[in-house]
PDB file of N, CA and C in Angstrom:
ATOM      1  N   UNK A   1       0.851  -1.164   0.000  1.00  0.00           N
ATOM      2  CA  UNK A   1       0.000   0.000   0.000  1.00  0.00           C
ATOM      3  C   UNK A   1       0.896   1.225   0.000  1.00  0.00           C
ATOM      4  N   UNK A   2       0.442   2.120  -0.812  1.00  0.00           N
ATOM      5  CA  UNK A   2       1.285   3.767  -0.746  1.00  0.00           C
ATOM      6  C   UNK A   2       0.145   4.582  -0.639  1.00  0.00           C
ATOM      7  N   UNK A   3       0.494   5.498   0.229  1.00  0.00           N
ATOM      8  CA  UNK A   3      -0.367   6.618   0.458  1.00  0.00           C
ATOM      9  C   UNK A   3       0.434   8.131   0.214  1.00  0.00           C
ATOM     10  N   UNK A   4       0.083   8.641  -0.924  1.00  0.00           N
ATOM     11  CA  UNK A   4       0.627  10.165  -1.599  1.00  0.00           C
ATOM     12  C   UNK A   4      -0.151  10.865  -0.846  1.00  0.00           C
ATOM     13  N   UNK A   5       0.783  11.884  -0.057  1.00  0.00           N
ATOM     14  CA  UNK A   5       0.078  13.330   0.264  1.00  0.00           C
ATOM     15  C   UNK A   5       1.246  14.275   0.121  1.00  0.00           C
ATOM     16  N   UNK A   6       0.599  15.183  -0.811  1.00  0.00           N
ATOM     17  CA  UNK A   6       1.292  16.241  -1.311  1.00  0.00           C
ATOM     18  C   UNK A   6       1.463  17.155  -0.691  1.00  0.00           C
ATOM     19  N   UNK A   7       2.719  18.057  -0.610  1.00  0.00           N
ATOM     20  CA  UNK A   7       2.779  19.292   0.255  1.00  0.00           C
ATOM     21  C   UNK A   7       1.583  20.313   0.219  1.00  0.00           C
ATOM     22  N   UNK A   8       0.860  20.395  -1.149  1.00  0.00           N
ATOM     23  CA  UNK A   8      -0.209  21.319  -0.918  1.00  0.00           C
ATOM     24  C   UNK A   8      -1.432  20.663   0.075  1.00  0.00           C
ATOM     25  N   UNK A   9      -1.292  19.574   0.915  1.00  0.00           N
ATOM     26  CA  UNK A   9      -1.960  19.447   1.934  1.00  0.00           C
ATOM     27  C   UNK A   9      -2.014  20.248   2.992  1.00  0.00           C
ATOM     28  N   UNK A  10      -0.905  20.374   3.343  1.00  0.00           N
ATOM     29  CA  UNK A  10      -0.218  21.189   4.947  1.00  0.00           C
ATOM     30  C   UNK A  10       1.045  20.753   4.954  1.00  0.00           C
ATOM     31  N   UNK A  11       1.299  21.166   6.430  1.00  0.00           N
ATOM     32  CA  UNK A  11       2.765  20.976   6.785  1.00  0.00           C
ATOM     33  C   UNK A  11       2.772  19.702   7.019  1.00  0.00           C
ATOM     34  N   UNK A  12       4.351  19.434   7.444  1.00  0.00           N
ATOM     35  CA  UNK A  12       4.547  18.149   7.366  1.00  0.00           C
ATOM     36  C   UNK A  12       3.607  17.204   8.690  1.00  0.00           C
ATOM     37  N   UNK A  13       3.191  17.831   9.626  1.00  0.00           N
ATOM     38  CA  UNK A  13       2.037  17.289  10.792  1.00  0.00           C
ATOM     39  C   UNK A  13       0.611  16.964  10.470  1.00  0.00           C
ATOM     40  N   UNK A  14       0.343  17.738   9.738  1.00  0.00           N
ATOM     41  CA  UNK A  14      -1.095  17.312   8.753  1.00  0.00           C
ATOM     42  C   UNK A  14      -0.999  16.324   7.839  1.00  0.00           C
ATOM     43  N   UNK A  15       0.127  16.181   6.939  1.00  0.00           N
ATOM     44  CA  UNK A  15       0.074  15.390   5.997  1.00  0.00           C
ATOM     45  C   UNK A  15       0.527  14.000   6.748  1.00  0.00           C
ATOM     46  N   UNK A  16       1.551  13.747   7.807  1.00  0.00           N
ATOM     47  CA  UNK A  16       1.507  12.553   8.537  1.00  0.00           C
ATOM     48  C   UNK A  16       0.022  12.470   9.046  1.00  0.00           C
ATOM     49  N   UNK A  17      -0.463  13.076  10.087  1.00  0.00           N
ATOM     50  CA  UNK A  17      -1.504  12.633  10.486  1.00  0.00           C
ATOM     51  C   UNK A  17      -2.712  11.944   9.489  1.00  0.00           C
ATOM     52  N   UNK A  18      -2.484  12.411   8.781  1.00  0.00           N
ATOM     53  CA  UNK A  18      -3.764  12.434   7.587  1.00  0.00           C
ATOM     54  C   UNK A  18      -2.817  10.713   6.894  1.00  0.00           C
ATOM     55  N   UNK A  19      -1.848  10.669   6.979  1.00  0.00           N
ATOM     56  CA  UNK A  19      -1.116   9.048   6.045  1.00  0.00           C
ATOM     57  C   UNK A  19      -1.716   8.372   7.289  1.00  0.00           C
ATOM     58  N   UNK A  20      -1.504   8.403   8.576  1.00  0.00           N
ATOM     59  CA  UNK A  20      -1.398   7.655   9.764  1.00  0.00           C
ATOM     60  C   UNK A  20      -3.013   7.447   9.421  1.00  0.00           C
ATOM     61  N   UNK A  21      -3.834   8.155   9.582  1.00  0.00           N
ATOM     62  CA  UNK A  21      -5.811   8.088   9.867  1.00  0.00           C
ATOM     63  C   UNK A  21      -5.789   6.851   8.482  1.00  0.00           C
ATOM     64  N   UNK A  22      -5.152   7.527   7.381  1.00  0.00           N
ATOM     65  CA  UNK A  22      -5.897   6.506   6.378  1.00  0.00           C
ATOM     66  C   UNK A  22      -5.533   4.889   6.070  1.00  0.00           C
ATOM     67  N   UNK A  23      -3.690   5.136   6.625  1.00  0.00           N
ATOM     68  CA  UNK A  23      -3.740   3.314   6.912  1.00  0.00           C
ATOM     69  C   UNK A  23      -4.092   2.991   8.076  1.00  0.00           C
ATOM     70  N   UNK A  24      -4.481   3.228   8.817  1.00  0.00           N
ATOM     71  CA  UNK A  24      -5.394   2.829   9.816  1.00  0.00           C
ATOM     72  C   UNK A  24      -6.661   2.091   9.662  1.00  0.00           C
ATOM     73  N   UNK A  25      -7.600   3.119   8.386  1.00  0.00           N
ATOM     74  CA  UNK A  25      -8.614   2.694   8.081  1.00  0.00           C
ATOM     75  C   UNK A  25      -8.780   1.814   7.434  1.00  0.00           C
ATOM     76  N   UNK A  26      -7.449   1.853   6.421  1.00  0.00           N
ATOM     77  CA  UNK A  26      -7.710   0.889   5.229  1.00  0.00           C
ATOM     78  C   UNK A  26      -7.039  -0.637   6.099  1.00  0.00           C
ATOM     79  N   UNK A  27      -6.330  -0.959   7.140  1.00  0.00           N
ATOM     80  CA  UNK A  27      -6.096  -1.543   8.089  1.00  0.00           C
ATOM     81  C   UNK A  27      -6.992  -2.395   8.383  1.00  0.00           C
ATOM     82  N   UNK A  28      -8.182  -1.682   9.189  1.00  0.00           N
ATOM     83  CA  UNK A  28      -9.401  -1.870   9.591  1.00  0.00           C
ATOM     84  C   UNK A  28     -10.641  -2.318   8.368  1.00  0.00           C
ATOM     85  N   UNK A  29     -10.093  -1.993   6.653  1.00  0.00           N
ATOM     86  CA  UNK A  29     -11.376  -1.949   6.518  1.00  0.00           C
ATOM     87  C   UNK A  29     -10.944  -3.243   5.258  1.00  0.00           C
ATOM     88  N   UNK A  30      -9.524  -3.198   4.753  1.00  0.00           N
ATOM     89  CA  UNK A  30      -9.695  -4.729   4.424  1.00  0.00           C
ATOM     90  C   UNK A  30     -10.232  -6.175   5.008  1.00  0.00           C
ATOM     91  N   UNK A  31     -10.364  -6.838   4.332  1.00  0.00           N
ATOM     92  CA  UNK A  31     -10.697  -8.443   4.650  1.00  0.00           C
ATOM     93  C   UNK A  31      -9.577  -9.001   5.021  1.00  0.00           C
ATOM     94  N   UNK A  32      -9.160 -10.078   6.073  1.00  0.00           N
ATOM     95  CA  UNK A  32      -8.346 -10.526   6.949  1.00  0.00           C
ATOM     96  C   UNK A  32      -7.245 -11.397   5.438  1.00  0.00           C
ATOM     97  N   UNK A  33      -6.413 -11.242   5.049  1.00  0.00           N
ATOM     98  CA  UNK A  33      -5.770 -11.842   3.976  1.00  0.00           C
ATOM     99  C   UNK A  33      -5.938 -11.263   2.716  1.00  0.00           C
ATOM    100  N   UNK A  34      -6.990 -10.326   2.169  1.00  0.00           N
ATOM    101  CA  UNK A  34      -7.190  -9.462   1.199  1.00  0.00           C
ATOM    102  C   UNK A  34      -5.797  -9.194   0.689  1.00  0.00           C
ATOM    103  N   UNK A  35      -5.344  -9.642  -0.156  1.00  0.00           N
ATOM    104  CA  UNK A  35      -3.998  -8.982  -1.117  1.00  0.00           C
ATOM    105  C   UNK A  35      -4.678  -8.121  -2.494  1.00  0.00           C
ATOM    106  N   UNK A  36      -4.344  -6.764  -2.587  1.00  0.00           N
ATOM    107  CA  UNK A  36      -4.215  -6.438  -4.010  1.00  0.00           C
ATOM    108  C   UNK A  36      -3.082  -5.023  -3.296  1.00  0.00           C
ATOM    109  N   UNK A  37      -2.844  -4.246  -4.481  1.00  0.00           N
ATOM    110  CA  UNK A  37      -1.616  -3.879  -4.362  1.00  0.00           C
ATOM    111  C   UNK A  37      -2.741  -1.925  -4.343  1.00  0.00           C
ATOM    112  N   UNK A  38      -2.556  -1.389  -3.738  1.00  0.00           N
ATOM    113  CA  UNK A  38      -3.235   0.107  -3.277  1.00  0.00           C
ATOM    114  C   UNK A  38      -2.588   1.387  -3.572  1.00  0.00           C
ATOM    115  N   UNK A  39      -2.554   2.091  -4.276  1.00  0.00           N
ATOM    116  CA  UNK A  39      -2.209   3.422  -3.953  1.00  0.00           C
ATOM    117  C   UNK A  39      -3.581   4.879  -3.867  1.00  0.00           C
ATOM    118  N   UNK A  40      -3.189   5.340  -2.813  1.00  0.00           N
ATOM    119  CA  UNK A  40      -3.993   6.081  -2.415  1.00  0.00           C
ATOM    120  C   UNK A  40      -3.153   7.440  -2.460  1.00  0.00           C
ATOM    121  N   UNK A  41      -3.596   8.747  -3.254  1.00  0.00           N
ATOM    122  CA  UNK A  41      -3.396   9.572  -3.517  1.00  0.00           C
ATOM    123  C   UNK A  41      -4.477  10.697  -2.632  1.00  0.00           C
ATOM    124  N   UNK A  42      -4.217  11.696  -1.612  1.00  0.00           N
ATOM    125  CA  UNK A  42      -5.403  12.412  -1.390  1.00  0.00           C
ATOM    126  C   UNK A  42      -4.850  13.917  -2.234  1.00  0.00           C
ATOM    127  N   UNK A  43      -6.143  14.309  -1.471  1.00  0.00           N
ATOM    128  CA  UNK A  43      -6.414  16.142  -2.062  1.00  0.00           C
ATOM    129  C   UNK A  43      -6.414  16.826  -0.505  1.00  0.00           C
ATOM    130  N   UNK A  44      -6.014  18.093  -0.756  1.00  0.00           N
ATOM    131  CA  UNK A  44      -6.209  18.904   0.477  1.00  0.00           C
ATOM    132  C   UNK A  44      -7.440  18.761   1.304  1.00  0.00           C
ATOM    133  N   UNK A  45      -8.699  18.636   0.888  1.00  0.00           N
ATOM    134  CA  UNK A  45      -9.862  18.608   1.218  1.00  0.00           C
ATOM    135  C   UNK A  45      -9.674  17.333   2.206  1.00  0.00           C
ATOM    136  N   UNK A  46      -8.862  16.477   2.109  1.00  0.00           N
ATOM    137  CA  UNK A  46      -8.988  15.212   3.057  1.00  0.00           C
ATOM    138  C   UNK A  46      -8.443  15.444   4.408  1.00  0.00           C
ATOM    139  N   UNK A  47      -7.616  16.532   4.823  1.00  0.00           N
ATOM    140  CA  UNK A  47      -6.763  16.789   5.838  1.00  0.00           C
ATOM    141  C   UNK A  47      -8.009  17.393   6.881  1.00  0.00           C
ATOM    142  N   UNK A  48      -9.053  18.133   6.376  1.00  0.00           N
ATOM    143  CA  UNK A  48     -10.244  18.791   6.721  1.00  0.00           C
ATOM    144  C   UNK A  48     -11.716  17.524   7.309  1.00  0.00           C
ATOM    145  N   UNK A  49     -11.571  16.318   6.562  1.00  0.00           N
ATOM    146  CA  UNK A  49     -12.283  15.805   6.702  1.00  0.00           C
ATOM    147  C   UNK A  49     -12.519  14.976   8.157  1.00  0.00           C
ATOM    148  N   UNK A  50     -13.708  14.924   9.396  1.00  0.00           N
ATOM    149  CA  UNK A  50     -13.666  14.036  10.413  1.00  0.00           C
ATOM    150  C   UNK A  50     -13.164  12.762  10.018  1.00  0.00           C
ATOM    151  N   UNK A  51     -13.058  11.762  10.915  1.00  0.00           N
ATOM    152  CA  UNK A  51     -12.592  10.147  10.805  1.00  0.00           C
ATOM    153  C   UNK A  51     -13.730   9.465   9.943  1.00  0.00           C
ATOM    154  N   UNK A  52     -15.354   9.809  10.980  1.00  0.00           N
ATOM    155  CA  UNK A  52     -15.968   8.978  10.014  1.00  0.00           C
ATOM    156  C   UNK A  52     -16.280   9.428   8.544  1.00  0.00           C
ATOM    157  N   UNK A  53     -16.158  10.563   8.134  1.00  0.00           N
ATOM    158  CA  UNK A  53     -16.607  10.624   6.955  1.00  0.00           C
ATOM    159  C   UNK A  53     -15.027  10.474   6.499  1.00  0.00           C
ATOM    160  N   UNK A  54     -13.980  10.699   6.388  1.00  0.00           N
ATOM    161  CA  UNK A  54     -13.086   9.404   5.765  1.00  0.00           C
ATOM    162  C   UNK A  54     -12.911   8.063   5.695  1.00  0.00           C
ATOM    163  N   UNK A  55     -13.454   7.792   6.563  1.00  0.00           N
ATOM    164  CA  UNK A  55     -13.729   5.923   6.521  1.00  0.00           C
ATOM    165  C   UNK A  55     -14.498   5.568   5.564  1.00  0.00           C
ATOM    166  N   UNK A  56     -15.795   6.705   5.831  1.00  0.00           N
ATOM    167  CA  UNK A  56     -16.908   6.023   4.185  1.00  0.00           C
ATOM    168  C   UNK A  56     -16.205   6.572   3.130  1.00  0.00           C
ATOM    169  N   UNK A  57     -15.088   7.102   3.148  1.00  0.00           N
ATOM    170  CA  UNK A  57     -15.072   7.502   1.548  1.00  0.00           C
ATOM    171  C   UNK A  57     -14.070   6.714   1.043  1.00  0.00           C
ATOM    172  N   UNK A  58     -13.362   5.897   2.150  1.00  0.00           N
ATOM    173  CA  UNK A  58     -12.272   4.524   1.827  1.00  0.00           C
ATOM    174  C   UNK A  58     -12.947   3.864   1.314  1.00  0.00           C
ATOM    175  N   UNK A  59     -14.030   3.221   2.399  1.00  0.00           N
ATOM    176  CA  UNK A  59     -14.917   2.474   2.029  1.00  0.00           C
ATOM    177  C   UNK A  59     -15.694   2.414   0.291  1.00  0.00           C
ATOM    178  N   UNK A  60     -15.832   3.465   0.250  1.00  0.00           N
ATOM    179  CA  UNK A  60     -16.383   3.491  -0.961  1.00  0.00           C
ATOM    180  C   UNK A  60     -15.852   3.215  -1.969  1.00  0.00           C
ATOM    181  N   UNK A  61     -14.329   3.976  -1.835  1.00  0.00           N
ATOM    182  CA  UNK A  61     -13.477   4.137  -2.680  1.00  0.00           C
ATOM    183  C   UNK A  61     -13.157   2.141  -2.776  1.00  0.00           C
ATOM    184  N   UNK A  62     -13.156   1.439  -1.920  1.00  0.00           N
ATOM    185  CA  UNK A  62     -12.879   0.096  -2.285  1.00  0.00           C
ATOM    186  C   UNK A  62     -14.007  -0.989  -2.633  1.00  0.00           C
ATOM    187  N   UNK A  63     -14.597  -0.552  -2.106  1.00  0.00           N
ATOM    188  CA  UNK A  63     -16.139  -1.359  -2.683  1.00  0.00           C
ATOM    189  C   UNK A  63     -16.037  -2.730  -2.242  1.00  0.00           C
ATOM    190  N   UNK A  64     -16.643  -3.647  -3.178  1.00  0.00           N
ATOM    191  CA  UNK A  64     -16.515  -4.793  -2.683  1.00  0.00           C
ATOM    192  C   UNK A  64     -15.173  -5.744  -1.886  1.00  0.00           C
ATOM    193  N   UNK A  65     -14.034  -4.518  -2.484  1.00  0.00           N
ATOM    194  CA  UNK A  65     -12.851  -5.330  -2.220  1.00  0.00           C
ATOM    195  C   UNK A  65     -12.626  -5.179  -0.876  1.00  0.00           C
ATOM    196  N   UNK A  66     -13.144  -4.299  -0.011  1.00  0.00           N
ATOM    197  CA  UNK A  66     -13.016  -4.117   1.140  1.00  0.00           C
ATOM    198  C   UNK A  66     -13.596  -4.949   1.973  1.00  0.00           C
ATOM    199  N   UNK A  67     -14.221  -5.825   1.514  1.00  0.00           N
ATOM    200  CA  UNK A  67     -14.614  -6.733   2.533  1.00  0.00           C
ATOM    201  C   UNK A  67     -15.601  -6.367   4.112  1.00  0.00           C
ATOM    202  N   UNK A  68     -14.775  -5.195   4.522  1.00  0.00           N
ATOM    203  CA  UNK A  68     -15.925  -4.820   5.304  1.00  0.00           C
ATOM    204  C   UNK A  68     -16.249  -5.420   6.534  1.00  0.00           C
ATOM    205  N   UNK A  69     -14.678  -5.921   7.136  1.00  0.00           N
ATOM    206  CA  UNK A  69     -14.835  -6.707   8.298  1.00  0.00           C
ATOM    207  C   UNK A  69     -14.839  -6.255   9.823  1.00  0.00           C
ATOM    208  N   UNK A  70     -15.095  -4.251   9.510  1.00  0.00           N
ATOM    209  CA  UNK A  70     -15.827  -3.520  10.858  1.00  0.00           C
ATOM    210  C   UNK A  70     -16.482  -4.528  11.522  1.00  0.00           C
TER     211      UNK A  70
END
């Protein structure tokens, strides 16, 4: 898994925090053995966003492949 966050996010504390929240989620939101290979690119707008409404938009963003084992 790679997670891109670009300097036009924030400083370097926003853009960790914001890598840290999203493998977390995607952590949490694969299926227990799920292999495919991920890159996740955000936008500034994601550094702004609460936890749960980034979780549904992982979620979404993976669909069935996510398995969904909340």
């Amino acid at each position: 898994m790679g997670i891109v966050v670009s300097k036009a996010v924030g400083k370097a504390v926003v853009r960790n925090r914001l890598r840290r929240r999203l493998a977390a989620i995607v952590h949490e939101t694969l299926a227990d053995g799920a292999r495919m290979r991920l890159l996740i690119v955000t936008r500034p707008v994601a550094a702004a966003l609460p936890f749960a409404v980034l979780r549904q938009e992982v979620e979404r963003a993976l669909g069935p492949a996510g398995g969904g084992t909340r």
